[in-house]
PDB file of N, CA and C in Angstrom:
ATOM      1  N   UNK A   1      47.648  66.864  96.538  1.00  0.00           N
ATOM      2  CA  UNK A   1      47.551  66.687  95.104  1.00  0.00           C
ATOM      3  C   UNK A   1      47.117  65.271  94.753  1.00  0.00           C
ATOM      4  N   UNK A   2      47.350  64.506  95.371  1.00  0.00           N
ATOM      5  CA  UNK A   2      47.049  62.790  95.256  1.00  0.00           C
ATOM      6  C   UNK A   2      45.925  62.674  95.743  1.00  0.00           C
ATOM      7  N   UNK A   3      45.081  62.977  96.351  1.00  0.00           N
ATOM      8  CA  UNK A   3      43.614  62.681  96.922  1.00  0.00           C
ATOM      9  C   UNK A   3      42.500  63.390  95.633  1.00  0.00           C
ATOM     10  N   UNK A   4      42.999  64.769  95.379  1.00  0.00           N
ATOM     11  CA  UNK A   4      42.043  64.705  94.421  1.00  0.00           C
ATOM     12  C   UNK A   4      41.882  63.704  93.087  1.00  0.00           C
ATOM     13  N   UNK A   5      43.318  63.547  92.604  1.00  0.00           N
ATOM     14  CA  UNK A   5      43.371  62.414  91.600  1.00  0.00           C
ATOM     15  C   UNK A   5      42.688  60.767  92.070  1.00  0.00           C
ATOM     16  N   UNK A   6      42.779  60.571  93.291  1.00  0.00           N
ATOM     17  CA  UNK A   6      42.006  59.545  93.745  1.00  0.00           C
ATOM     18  C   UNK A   6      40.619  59.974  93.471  1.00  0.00           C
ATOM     19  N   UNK A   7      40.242  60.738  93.985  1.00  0.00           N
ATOM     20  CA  UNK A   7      38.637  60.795  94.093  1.00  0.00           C
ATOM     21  C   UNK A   7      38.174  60.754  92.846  1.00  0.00           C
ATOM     22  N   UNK A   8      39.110  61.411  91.281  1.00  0.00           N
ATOM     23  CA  UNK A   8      38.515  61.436  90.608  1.00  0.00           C
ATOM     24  C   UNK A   8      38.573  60.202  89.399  1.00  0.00           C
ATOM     25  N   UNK A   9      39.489  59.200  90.167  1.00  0.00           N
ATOM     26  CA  UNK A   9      40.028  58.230  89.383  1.00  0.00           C
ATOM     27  C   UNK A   9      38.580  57.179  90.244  1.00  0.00           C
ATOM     28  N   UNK A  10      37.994  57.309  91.398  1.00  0.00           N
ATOM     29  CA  UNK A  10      36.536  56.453  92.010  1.00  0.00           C
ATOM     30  C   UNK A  10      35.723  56.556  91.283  1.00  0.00           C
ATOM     31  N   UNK A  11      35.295  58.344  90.634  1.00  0.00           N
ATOM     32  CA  UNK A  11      34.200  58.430  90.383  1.00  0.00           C
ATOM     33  C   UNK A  11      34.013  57.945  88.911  1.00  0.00           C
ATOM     34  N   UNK A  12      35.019  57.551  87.999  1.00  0.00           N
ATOM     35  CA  UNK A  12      34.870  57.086  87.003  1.00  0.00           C
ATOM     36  C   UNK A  12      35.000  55.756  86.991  1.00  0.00           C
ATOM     37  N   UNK A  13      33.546  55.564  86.426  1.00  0.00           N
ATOM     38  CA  UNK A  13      33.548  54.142  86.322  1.00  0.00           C
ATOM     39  C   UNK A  13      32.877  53.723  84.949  1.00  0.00           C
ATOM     40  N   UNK A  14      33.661  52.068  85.064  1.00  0.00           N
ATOM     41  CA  UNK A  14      32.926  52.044  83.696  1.00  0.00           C
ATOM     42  C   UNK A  14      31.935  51.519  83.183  1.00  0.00           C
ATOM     43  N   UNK A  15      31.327  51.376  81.979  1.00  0.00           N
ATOM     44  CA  UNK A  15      29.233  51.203  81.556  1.00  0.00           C
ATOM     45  C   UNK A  15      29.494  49.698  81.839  1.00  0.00           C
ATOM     46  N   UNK A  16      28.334  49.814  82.552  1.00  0.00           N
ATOM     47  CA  UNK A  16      27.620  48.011  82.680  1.00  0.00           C
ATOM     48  C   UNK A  16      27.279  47.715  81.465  1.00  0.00           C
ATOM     49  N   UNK A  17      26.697  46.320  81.322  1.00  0.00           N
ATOM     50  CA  UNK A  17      26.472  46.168  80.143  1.00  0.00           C
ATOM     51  C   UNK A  17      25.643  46.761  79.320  1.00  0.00           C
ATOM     52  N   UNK A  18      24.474  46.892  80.195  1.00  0.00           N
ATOM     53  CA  UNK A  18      23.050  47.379  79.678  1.00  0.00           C
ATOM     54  C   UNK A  18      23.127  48.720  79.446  1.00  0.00           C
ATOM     55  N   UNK A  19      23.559  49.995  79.803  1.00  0.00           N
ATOM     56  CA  UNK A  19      24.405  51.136  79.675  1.00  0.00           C
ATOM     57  C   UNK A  19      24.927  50.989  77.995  1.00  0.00           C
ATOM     58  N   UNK A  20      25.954  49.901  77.731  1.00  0.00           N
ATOM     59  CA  UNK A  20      26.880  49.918  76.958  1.00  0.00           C
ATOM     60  C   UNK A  20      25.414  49.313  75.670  1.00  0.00           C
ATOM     61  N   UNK A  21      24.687  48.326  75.900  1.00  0.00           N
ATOM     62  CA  UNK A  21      23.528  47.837  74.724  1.00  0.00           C
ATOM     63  C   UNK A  21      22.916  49.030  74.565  1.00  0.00           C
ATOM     64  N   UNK A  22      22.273  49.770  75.593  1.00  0.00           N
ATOM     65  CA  UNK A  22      21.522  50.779  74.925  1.00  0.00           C
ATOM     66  C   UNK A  22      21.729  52.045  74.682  1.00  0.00           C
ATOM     67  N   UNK A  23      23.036  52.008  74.590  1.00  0.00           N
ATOM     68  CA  UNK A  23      23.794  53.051  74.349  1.00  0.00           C
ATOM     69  C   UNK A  23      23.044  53.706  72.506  1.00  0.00           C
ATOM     70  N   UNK A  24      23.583  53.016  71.941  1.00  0.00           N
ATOM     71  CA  UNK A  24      23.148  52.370  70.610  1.00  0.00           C
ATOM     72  C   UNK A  24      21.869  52.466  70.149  1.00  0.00           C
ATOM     73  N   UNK A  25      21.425  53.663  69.768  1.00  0.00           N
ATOM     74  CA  UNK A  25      19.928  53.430  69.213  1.00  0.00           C
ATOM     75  C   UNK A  25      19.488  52.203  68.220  1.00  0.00           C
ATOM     76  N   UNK A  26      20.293  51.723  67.635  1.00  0.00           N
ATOM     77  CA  UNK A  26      20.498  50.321  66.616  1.00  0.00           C
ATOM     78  C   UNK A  26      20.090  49.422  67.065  1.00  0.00           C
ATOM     79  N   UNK A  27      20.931  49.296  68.400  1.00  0.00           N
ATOM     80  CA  UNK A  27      20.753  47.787  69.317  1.00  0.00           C
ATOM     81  C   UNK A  27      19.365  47.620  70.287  1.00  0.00           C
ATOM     82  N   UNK A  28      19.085  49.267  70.651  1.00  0.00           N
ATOM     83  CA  UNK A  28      17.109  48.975  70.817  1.00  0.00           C
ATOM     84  C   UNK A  28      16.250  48.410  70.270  1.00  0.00           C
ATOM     85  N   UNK A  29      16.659  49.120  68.612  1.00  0.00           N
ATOM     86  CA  UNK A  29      15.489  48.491  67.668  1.00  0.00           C
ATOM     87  C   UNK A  29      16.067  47.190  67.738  1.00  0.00           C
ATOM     88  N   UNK A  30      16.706  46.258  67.586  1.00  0.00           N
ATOM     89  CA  UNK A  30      17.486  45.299  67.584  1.00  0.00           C
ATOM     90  C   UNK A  30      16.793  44.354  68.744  1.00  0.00           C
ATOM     91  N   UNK A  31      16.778  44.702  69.674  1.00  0.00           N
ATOM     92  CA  UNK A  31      16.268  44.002  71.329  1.00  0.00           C
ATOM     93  C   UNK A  31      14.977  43.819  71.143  1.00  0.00           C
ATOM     94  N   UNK A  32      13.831  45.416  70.565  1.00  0.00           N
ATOM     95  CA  UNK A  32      12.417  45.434  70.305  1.00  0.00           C
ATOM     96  C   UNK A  32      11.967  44.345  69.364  1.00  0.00           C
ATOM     97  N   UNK A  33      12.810  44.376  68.283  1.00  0.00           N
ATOM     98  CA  UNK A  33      12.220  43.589  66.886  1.00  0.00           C
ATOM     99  C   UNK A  33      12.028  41.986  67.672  1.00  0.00           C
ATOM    100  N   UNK A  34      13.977  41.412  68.077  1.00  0.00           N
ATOM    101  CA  UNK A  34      13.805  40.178  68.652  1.00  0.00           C
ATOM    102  C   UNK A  34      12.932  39.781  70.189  1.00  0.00           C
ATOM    103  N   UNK A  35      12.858  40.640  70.708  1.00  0.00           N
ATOM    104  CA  UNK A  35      11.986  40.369  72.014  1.00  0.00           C
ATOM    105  C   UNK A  35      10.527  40.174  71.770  1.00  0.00           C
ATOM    106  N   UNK A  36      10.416  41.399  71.016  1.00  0.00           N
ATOM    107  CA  UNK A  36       8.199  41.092  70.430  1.00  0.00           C
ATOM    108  C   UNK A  36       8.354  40.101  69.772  1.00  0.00           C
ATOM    109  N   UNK A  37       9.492  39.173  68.426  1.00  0.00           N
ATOM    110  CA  UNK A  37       9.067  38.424  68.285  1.00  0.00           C
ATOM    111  C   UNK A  37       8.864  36.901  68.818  1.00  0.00           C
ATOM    112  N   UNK A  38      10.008  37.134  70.100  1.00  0.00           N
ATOM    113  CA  UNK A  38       9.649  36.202  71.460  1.00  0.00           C
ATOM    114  C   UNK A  38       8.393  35.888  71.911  1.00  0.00           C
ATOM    115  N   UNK A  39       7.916  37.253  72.332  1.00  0.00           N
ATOM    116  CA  UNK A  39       6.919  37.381  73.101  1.00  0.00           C
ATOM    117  C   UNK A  39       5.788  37.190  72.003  1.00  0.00           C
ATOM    118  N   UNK A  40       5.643  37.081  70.744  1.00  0.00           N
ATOM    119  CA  UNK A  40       4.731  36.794  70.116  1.00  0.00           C
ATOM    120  C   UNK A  40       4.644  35.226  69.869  1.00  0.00           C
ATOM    121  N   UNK A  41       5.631  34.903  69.475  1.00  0.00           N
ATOM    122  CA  UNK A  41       6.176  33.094  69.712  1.00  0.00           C
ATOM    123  C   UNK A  41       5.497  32.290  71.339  1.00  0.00           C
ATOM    124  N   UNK A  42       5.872  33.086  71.868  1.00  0.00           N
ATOM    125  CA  UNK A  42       5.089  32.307  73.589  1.00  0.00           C
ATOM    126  C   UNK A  42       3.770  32.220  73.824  1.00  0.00           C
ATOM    127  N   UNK A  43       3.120  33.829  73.091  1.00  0.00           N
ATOM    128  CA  UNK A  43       1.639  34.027  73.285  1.00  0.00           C
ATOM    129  C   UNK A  43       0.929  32.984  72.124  1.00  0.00           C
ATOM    130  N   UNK A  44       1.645  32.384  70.775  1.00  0.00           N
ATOM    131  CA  UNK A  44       1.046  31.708  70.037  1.00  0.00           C
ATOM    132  C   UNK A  44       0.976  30.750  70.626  1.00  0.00           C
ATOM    133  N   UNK A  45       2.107  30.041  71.450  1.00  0.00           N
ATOM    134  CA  UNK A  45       2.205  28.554  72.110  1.00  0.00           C
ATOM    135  C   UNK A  45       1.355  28.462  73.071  1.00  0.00           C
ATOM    136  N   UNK A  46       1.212  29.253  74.005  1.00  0.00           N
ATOM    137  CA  UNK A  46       0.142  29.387  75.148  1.00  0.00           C
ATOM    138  C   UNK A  46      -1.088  29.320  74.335  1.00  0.00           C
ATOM    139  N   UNK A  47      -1.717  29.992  73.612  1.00  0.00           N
ATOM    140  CA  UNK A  47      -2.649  30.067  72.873  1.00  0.00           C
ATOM    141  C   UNK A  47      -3.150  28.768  72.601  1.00  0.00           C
ATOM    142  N   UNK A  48      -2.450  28.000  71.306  1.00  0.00           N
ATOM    143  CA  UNK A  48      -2.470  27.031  71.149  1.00  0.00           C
ATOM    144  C   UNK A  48      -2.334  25.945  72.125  1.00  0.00           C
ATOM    145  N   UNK A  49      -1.734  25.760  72.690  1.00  0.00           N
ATOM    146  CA  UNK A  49      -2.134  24.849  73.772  1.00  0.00           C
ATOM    147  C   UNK A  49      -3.730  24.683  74.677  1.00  0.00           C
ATOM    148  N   UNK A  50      -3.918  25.980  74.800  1.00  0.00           N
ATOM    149  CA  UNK A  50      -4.902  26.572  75.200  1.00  0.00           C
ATOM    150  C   UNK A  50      -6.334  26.029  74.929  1.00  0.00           C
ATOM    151  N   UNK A  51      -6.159  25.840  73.433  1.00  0.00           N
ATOM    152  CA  UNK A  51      -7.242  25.680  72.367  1.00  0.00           C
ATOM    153  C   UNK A  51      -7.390  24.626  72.718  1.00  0.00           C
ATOM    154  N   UNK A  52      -6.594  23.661  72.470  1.00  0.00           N
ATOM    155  CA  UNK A  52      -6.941  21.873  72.292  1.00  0.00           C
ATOM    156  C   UNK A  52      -7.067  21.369  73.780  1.00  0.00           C
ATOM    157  N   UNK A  53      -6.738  22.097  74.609  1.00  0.00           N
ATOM    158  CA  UNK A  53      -6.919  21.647  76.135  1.00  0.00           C
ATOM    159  C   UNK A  53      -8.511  22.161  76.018  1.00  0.00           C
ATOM    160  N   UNK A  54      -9.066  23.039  75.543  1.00  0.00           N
ATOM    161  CA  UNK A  54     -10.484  23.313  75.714  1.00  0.00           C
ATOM    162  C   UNK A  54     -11.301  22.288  74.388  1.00  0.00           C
ATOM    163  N   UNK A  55     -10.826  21.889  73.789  1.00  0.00           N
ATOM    164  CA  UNK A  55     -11.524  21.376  72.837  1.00  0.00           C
ATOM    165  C   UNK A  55     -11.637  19.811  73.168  1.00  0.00           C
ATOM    166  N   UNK A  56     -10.691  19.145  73.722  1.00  0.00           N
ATOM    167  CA  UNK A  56     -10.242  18.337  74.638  1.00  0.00           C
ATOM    168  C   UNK A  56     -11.643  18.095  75.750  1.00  0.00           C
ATOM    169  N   UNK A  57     -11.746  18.939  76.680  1.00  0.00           N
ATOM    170  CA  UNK A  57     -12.532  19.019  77.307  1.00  0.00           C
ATOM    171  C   UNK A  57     -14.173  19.339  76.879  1.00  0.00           C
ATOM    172  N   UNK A  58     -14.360  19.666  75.601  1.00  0.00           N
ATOM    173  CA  UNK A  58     -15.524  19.892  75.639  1.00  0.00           C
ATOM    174  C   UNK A  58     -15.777  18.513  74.625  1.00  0.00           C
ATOM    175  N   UNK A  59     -15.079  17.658  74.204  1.00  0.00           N
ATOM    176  CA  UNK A  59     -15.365  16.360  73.545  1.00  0.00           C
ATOM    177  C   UNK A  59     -16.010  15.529  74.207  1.00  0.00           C
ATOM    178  N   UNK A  60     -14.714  15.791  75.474  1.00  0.00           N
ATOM    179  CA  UNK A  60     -15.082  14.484  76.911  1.00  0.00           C
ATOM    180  C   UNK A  60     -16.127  14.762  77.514  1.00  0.00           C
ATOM    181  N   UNK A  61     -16.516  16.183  77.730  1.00  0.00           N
ATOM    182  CA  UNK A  61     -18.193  16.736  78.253  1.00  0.00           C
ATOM    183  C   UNK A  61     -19.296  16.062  76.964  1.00  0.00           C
ATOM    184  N   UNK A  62     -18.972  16.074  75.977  1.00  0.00           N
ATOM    185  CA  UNK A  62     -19.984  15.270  75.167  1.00  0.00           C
ATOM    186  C   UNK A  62     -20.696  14.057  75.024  1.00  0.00           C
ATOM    187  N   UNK A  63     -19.419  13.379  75.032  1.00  0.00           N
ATOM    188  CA  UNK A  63     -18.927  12.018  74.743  1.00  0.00           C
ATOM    189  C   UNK A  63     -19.915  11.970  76.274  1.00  0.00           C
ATOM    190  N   UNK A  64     -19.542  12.273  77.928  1.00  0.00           N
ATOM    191  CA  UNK A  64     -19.945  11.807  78.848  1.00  0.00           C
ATOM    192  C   UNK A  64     -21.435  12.180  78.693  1.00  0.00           C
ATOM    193  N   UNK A  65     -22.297  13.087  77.859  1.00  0.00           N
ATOM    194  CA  UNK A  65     -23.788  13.379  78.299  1.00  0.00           C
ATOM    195  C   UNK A  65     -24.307  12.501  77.484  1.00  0.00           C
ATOM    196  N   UNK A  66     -23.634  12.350  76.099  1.00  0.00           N
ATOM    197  CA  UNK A  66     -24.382  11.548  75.314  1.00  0.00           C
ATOM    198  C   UNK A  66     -24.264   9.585  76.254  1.00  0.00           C
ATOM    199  N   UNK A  67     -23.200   9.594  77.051  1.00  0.00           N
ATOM    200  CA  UNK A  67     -23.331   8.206  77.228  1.00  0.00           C
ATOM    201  C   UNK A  67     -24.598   8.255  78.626  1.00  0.00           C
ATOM    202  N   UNK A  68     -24.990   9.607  79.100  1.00  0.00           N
ATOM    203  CA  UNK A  68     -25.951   9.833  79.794  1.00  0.00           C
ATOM    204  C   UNK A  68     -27.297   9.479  79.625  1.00  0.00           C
ATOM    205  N   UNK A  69     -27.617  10.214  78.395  1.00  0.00           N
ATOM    206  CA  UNK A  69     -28.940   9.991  77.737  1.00  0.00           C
ATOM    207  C   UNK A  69     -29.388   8.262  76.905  1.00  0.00           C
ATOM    208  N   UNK A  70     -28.168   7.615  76.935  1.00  0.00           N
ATOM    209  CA  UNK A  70     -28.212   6.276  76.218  1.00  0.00           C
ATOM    210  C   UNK A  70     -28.713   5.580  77.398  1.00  0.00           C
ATOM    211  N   UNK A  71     -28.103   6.054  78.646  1.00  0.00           N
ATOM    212  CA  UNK A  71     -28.230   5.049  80.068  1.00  0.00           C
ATOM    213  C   UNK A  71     -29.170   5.152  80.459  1.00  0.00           C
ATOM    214  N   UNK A  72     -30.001   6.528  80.675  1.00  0.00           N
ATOM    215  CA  UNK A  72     -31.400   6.338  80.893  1.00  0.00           C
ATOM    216  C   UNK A  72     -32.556   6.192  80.003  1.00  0.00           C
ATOM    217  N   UNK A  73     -31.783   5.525  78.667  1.00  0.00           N
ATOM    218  CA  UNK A  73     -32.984   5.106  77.399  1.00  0.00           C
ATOM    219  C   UNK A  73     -33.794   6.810  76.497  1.00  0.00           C
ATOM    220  N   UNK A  74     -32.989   7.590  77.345  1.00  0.00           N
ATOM    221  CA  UNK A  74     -33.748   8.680  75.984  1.00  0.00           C
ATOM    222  C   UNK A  74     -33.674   8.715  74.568  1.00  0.00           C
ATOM    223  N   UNK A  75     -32.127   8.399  74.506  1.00  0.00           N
ATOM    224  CA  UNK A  75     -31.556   7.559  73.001  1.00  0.00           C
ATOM    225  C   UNK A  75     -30.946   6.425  72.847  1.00  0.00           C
ATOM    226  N   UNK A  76     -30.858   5.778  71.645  1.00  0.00           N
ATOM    227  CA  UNK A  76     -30.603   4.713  71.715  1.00  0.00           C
ATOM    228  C   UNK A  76     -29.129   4.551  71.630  1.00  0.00           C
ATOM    229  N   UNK A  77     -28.420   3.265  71.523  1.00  0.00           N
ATOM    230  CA  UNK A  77     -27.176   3.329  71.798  1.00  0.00           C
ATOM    231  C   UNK A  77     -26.571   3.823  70.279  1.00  0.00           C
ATOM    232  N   UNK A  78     -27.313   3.489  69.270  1.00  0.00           N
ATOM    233  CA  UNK A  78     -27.015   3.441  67.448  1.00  0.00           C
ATOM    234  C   UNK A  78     -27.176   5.291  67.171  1.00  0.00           C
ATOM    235  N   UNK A  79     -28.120   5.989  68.173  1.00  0.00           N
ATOM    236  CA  UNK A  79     -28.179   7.660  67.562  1.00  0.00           C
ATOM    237  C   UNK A  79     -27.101   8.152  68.344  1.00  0.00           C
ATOM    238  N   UNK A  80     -26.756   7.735  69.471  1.00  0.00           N
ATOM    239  CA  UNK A  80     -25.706   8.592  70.599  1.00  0.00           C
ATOM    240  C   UNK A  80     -24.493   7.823  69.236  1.00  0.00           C
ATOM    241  N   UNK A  81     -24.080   6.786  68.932  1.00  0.00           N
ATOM    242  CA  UNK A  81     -23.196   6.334  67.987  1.00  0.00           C
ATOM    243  C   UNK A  81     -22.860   7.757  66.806  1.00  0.00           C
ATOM    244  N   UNK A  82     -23.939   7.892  65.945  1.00  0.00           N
ATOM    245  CA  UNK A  82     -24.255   9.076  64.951  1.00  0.00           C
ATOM    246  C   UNK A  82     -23.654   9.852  65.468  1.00  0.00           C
ATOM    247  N   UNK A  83     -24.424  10.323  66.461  1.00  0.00           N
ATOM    248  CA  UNK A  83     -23.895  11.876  66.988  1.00  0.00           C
ATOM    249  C   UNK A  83     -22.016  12.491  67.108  1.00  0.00           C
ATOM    250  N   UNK A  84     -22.174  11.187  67.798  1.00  0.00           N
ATOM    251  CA  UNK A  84     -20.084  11.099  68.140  1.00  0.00           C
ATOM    252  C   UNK A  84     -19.497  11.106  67.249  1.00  0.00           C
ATOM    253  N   UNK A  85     -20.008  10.045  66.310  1.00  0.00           N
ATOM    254  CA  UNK A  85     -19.197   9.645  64.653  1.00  0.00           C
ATOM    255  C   UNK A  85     -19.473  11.152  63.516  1.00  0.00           C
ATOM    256  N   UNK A  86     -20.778  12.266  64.022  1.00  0.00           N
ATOM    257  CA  UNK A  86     -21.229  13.157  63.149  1.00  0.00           C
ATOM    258  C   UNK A  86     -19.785  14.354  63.184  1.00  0.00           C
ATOM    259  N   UNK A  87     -19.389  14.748  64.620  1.00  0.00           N
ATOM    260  CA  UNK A  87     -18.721  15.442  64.714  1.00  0.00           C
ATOM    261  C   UNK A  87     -17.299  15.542  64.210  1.00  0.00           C
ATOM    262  N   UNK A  88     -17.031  14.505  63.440  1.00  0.00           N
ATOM    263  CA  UNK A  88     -15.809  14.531  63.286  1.00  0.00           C
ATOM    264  C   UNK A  88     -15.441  15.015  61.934  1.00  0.00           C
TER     265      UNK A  88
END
């Protein structure tokens, strides 16, 4: 008589957490709403970072051709000046 009450006192066990959160159709929508708006928060930051690291780089690619064309006299030092000062 005591072994079956054991076995059946093993097999009950109780909800982990995640079991016990999504138990709750409430607390899904709850997890969905705050998680996408995580994951939308990270993809803006990556993004943005993204941007000015490329914009960054395509200044300094400028800035270096125009000091190119000054060095071998195609332009002068006063139009490569313009050009740099135009973009802003």
């Amino acid at each position: 008589m005591i072994q079956p009450l054991l076995a059946q006192a093993a097999a009950v066990h109780s909800p982990g957490i995640l079991e016990s959160i999504f138990r709750d159709s409430s607390n899904v929508a709850l997890i969905l709403i705050f998680g996408g708006s995580f994951l939308t928060a990270i993809i803006a930051i990556v993004g943005g970072v993204s941007q000015k690291v490329l914009v960054g780089r395509s200044q300094e690619r400028t800035r270096q051709e125009v000091a190119a064309y000054v060095a071998e006299g195609t332009m002068t030092a006063d139009e490569g000046e313009r050009l740099l000062r135009a973009g802003k």
